[in-house]
Structures are given as C-alpha cells and as structure tokens.
Protein backbone atom coordinates (compact mmCIF):
# COMPACT_ATOMS: atom_id res chain seq x y z
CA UNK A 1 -36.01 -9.66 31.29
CA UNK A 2 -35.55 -11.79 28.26
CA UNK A 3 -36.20 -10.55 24.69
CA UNK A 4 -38.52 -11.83 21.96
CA UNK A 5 -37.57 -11.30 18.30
CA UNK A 6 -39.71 -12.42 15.59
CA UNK A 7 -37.78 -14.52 13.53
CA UNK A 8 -39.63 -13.11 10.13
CA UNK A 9 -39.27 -9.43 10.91
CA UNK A 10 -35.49 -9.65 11.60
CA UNK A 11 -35.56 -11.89 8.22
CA UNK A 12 -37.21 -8.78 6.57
CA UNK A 13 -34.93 -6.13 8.16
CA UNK A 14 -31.61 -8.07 7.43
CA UNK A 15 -33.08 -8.46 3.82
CA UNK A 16 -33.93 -4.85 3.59
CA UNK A 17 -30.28 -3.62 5.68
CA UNK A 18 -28.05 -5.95 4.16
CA UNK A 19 -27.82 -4.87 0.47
CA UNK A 20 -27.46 -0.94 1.82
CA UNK A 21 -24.51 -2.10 3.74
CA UNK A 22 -22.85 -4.32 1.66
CA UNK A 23 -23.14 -1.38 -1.48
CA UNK A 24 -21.40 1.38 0.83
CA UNK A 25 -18.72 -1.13 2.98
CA UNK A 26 -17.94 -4.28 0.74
CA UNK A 27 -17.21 -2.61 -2.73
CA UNK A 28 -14.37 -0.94 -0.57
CA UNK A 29 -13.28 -3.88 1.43
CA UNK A 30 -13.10 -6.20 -1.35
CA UNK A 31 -10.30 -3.58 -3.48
CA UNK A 32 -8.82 -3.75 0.29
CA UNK A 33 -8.32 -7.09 0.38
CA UNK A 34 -7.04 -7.78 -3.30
CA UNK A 35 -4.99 -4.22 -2.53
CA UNK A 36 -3.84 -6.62 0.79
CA UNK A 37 -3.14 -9.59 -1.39
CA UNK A 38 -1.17 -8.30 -3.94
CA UNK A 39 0.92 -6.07 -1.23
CA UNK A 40 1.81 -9.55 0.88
CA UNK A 41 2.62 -11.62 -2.55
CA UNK A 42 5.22 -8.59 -3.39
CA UNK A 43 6.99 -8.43 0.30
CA UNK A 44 7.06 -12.32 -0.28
CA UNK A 45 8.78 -11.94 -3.93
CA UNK A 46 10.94 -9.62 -2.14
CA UNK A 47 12.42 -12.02 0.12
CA UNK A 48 12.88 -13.85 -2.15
CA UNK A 49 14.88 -11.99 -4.26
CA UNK A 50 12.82 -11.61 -7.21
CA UNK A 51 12.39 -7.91 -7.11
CA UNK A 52 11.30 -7.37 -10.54
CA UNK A 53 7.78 -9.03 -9.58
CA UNK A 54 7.60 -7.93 -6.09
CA UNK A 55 7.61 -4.39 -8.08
CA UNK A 56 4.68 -5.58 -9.81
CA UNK A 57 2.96 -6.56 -7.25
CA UNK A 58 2.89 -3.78 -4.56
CA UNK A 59 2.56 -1.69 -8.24
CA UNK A 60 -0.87 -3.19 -8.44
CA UNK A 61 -1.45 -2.74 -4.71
CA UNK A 62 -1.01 1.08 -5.09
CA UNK A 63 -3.09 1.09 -8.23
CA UNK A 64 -6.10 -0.49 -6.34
CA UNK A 65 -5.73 1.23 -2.95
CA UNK A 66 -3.55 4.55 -4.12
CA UNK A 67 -3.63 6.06 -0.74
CA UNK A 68 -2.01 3.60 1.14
CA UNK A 69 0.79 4.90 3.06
CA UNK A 70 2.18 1.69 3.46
CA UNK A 71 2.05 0.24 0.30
CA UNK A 72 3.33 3.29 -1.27
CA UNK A 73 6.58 2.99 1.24
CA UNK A 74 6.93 -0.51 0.89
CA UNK A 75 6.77 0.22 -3.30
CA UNK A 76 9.70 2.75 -2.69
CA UNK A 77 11.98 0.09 -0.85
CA UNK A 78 11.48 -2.00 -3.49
CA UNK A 79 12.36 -0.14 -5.85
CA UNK A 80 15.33 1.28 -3.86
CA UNK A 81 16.55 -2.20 -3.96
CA UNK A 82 16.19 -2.64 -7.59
CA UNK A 83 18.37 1.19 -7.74
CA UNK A 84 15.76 2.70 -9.12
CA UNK A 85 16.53 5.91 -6.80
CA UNK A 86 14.12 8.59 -8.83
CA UNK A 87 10.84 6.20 -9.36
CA UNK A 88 11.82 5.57 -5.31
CA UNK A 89 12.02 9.08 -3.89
CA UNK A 90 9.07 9.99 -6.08
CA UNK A 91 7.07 7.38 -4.32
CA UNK A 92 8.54 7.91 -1.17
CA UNK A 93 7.43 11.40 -1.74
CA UNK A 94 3.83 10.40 -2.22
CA UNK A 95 3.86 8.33 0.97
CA UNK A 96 4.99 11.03 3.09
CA UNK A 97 1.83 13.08 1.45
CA UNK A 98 -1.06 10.71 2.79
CA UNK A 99 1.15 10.01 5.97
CA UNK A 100 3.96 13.17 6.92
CA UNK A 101 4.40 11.68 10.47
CA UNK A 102 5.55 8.23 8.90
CA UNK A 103 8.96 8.26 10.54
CA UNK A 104 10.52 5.41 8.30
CA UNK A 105 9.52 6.19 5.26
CA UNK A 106 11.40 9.93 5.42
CA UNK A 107 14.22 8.26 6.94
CA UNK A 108 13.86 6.01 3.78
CA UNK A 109 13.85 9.48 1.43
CA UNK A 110 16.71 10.75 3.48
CA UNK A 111 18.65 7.78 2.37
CA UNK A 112 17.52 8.18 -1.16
CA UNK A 113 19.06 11.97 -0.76
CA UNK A 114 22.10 10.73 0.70
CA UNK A 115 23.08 8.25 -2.25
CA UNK A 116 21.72 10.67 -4.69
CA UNK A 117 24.16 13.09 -3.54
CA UNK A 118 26.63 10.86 -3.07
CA UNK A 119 26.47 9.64 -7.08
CA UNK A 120 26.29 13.00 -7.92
CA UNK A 121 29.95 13.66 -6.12
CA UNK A 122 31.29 10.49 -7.81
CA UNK A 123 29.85 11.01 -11.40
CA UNK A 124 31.44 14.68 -11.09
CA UNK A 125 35.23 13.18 -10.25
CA UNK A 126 35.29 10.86 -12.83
C-alpha cells in the first residue's frame, strides 16, 4: 500500500508545527550549543596552557548552561590548575549537586581536600 500526501497540506502543517517547535526546542539548543562552544574553546586553551582564558571560557559555558555537570567539573580542574583550590572545591561542590554519582569529579574534590589539608599542615610548621 503506498501513501499519498498532499504536497500543500503538509506545506500548511509544517508551517503551522514548525514555529511551535522551534519556540519550545531551539531557544534551548541554541544556549546548548554556544554553552558547547565556549566549553570546547576552554579545554582547547587548556592544553594549551593558557589557563587564564580557558577559565573564561568554560566560565561563560556555566553561565549559559549553569546545570551542566560537566562543564561545572571541567571549570573546577581548571581552576585547580591555576591553584585556585576554594573557587575549585566550591565548583566542584556544585557539580556533585546536579550529578552526586559523578565519580571523577568527587575524586577531583577529594584531591582538593587532600592539598587543602595538606597546606594547612605546612602553613602551621612554618
């Protein structure tokens, strides 16, 4: 059995659909995306070594998409990197909220413990 569309009522129902579904799914897509953009230009600062504007970056990533698990963690690495340990663990913190079973990141926050502690011990001897 073979199907029959008429061309001009699928015209008219795409017409009709298409803004409805572009309102409610590509506002949301689009932040995605530039969320997405900014994210993959900060890991690529990273690598780079230029960790200052890799901060930026995935800071702009967060700010569009804020509940992000990943781009929250990836924020605290960087900023691990650059010693910021608080700003770090706070984020860390955050990531861990929208995703507790995240596995690296509180291995990442453990780590963040561990060398707070540790400068702790050290700032006390001296």
């Amino acid at each position: 059995m073979r199907l029959h569309f008429n061309s001009c009522k699928v015209a008219i129902l795409i017409a009709t659909l298409l803004p409805l579904f572009v309102s409610n799914v590509g506002h949301g897509s689009d932040q995605r995306r530039d969320a997405e953009i900014h994210a993959d230009k900060g890991l690529r600062l990273a690598q780079a070594g230029n960790l200052p504007e890799a901060e930026i970056e995935l800071r702009i990533a967060v700010q569009v998409v804020p509940d992000d698990a990943g781009f929250l963690s990836n924020l605290g690495t960087i900023l691990a990197m650059e010693r910021k340990l608080e700003d770090s663990t706070g984020v860390f913190e955050r990531a861990l909220r929208v995703d507790p079973k995240d596995v690296t990141t509180r291995r990442y926050l453990a780590a963040n413990r561990q060398w707070d502690i540790y400068r702790r011990q050290q700032a006390g001897r001296f």
